[in-house]
N, C-alpha and C. Protein backbone atom coordinates (compact mmCIF):
# COMPACT_ATOMS: atom_id res chain seq x y z
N UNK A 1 -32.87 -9.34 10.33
CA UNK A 1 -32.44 -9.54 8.96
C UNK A 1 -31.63 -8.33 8.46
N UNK A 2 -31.94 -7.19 8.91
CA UNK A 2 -31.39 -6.05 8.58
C UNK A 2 -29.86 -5.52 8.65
N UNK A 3 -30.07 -6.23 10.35
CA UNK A 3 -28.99 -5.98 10.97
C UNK A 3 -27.74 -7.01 10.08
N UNK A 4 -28.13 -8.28 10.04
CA UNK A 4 -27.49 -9.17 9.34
C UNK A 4 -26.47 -8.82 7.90
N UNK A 5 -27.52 -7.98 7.27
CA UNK A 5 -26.76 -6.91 6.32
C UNK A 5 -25.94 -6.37 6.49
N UNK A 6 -26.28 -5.45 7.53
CA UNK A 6 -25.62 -4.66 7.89
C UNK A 6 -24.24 -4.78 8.55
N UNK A 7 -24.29 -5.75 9.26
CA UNK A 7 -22.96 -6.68 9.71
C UNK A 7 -21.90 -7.41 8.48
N UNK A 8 -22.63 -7.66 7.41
CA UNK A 8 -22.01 -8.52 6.38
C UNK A 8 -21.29 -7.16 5.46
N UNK A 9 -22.21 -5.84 4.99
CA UNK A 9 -21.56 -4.85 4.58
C UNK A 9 -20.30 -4.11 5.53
N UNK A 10 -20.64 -4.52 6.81
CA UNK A 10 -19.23 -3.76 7.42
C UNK A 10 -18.13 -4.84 7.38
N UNK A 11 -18.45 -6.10 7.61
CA UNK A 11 -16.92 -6.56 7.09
C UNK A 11 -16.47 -6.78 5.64
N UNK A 12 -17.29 -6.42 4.60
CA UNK A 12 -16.77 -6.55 3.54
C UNK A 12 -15.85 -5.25 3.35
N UNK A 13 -16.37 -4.11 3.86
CA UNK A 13 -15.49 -2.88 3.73
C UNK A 13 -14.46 -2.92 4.35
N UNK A 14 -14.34 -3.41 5.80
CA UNK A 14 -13.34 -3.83 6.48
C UNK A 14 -12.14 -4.42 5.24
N UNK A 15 -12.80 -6.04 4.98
CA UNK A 15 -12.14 -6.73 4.66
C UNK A 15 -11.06 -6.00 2.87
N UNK A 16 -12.24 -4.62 2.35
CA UNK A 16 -11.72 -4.61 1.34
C UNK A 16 -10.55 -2.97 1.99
N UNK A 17 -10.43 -2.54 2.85
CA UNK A 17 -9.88 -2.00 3.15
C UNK A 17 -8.21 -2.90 3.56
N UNK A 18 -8.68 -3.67 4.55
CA UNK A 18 -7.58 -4.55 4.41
C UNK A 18 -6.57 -4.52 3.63
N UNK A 19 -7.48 -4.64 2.33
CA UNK A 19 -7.14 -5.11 1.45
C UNK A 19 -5.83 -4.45 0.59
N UNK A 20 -6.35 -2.89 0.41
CA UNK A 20 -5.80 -1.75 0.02
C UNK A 20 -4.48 -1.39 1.11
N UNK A 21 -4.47 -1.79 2.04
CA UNK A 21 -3.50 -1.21 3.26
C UNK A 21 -2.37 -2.39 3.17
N UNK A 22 -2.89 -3.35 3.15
CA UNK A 22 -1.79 -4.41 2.45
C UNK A 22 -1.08 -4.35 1.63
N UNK A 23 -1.48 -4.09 0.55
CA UNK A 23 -1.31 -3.52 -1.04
C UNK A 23 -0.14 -2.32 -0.99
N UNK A 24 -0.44 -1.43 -0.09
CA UNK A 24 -0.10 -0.36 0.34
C UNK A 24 1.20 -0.78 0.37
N UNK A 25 1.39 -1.34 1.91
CA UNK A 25 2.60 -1.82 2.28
C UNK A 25 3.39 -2.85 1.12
N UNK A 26 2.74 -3.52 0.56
CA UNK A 26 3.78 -4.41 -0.39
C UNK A 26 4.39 -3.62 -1.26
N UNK A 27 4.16 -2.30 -1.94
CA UNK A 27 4.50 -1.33 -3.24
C UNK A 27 5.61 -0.76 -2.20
N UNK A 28 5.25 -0.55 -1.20
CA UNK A 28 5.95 0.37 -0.17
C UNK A 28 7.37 -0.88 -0.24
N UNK A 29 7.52 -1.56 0.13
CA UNK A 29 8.71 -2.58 0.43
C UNK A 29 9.50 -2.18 -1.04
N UNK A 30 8.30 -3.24 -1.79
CA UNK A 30 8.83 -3.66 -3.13
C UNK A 30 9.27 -2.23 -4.56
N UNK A 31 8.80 -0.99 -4.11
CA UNK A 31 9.02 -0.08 -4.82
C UNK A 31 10.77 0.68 -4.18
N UNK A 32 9.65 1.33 -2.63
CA UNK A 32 10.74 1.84 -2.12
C UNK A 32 12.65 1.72 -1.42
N UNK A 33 11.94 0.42 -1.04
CA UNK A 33 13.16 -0.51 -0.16
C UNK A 33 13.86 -0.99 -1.58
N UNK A 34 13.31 -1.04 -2.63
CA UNK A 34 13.86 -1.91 -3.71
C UNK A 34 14.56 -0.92 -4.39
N UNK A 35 14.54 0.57 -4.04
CA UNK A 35 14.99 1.63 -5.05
C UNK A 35 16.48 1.91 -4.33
N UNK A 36 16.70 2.11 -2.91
CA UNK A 36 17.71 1.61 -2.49
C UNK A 36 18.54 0.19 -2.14
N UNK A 37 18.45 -0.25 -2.45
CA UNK A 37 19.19 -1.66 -2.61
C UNK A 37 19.90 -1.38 -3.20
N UNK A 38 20.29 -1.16 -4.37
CA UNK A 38 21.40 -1.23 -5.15
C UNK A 38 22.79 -0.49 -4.58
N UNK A 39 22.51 0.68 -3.60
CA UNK A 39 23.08 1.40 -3.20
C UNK A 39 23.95 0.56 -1.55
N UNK A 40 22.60 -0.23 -0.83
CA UNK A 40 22.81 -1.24 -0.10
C UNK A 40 23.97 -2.49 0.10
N UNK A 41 23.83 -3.06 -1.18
CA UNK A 41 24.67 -3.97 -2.12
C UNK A 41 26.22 -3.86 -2.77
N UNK A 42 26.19 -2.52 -3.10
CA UNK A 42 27.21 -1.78 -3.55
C UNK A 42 26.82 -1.92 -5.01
N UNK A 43 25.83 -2.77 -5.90
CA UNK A 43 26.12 -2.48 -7.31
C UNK A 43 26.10 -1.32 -7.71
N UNK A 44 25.62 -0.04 -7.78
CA UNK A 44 25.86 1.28 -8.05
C UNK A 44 25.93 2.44 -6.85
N UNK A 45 26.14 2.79 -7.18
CA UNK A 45 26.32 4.21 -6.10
C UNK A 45 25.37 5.08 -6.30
N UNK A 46 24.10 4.69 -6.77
CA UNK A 46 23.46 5.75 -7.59
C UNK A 46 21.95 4.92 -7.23
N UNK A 47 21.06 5.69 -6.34
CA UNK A 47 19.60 5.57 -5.65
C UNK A 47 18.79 5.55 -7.22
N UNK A 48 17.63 4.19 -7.31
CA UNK A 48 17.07 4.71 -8.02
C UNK A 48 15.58 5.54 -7.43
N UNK A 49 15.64 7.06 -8.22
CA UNK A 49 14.93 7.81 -7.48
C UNK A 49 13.09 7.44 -8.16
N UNK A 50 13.47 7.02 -9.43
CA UNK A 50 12.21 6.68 -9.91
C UNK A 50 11.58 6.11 -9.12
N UNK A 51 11.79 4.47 -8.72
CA UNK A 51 10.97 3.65 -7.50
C UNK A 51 10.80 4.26 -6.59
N UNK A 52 11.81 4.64 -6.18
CA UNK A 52 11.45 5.45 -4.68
C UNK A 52 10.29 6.57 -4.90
N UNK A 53 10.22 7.37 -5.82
CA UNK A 53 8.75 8.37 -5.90
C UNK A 53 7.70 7.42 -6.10
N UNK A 54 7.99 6.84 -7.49
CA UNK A 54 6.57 5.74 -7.57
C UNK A 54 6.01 5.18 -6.52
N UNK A 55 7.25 4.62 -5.60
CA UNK A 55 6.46 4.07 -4.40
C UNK A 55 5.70 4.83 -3.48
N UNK A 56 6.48 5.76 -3.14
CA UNK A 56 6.02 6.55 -2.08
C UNK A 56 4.71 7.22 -2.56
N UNK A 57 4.36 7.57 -4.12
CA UNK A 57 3.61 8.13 -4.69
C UNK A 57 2.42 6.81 -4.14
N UNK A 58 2.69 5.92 -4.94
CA UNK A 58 1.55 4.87 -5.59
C UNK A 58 0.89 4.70 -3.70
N UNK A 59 1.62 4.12 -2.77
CA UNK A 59 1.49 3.66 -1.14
C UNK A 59 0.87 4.33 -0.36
N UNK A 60 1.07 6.08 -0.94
CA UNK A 60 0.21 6.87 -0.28
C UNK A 60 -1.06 6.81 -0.99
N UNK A 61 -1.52 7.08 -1.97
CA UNK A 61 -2.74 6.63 -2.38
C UNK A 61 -3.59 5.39 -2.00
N UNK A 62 -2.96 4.39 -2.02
CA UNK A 62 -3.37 3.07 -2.18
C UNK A 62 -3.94 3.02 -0.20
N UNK A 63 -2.99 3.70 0.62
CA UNK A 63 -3.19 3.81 2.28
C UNK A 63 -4.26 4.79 1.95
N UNK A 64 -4.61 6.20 1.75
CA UNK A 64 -5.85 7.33 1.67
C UNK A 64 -7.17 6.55 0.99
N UNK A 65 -6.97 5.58 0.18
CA UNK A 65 -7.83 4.71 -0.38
C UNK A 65 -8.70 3.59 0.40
N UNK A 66 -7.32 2.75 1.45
CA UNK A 66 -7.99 2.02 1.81
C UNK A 66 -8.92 2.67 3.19
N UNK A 67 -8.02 3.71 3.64
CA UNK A 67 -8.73 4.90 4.56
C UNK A 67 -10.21 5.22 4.67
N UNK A 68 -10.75 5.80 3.48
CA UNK A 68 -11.54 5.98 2.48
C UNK A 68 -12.52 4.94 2.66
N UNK A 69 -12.32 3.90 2.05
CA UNK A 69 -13.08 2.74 1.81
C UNK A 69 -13.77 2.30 3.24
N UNK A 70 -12.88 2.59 4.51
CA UNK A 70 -13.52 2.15 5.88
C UNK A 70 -14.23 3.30 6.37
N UNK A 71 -13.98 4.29 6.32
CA UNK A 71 -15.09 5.29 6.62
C UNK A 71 -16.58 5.43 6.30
């Protein structure tokens, strides 16, 4: 019975780690990749640097988090 627990608490951490590393990667696309595009495209010549920190900011947390959570 114990063990049963114990099996059900490691994939929930698993699963909520997952979770966070996913997360991770989508801010990562949708922040970073999205801050150069414009530059990609040709509409401006001009990186936005905001997304690009936010992302890189927010992705590294959200990855040390889901890190975290599986340990």
């Amino acid at each position: 019975m114990a063990n049963a627990k114990q099996e059900t608490l490691k994939k929930r951490k698993e699963k909520r780690s997952d979770f966070f590393y996913a997360l991770s990667k989508y801010v990562f696309v949708g922040d970073v990749v999205g801050g150069f595009s414009p530059v990609v495209l040709d509409l401006t010549k001009e990186i936005n640097w905001y997304a690009v920190v936010f992302g890189l900011i927010t992705s590294t947390i959200l990855a040390s988090l889901g890190d975290r959570i599986l340990k």
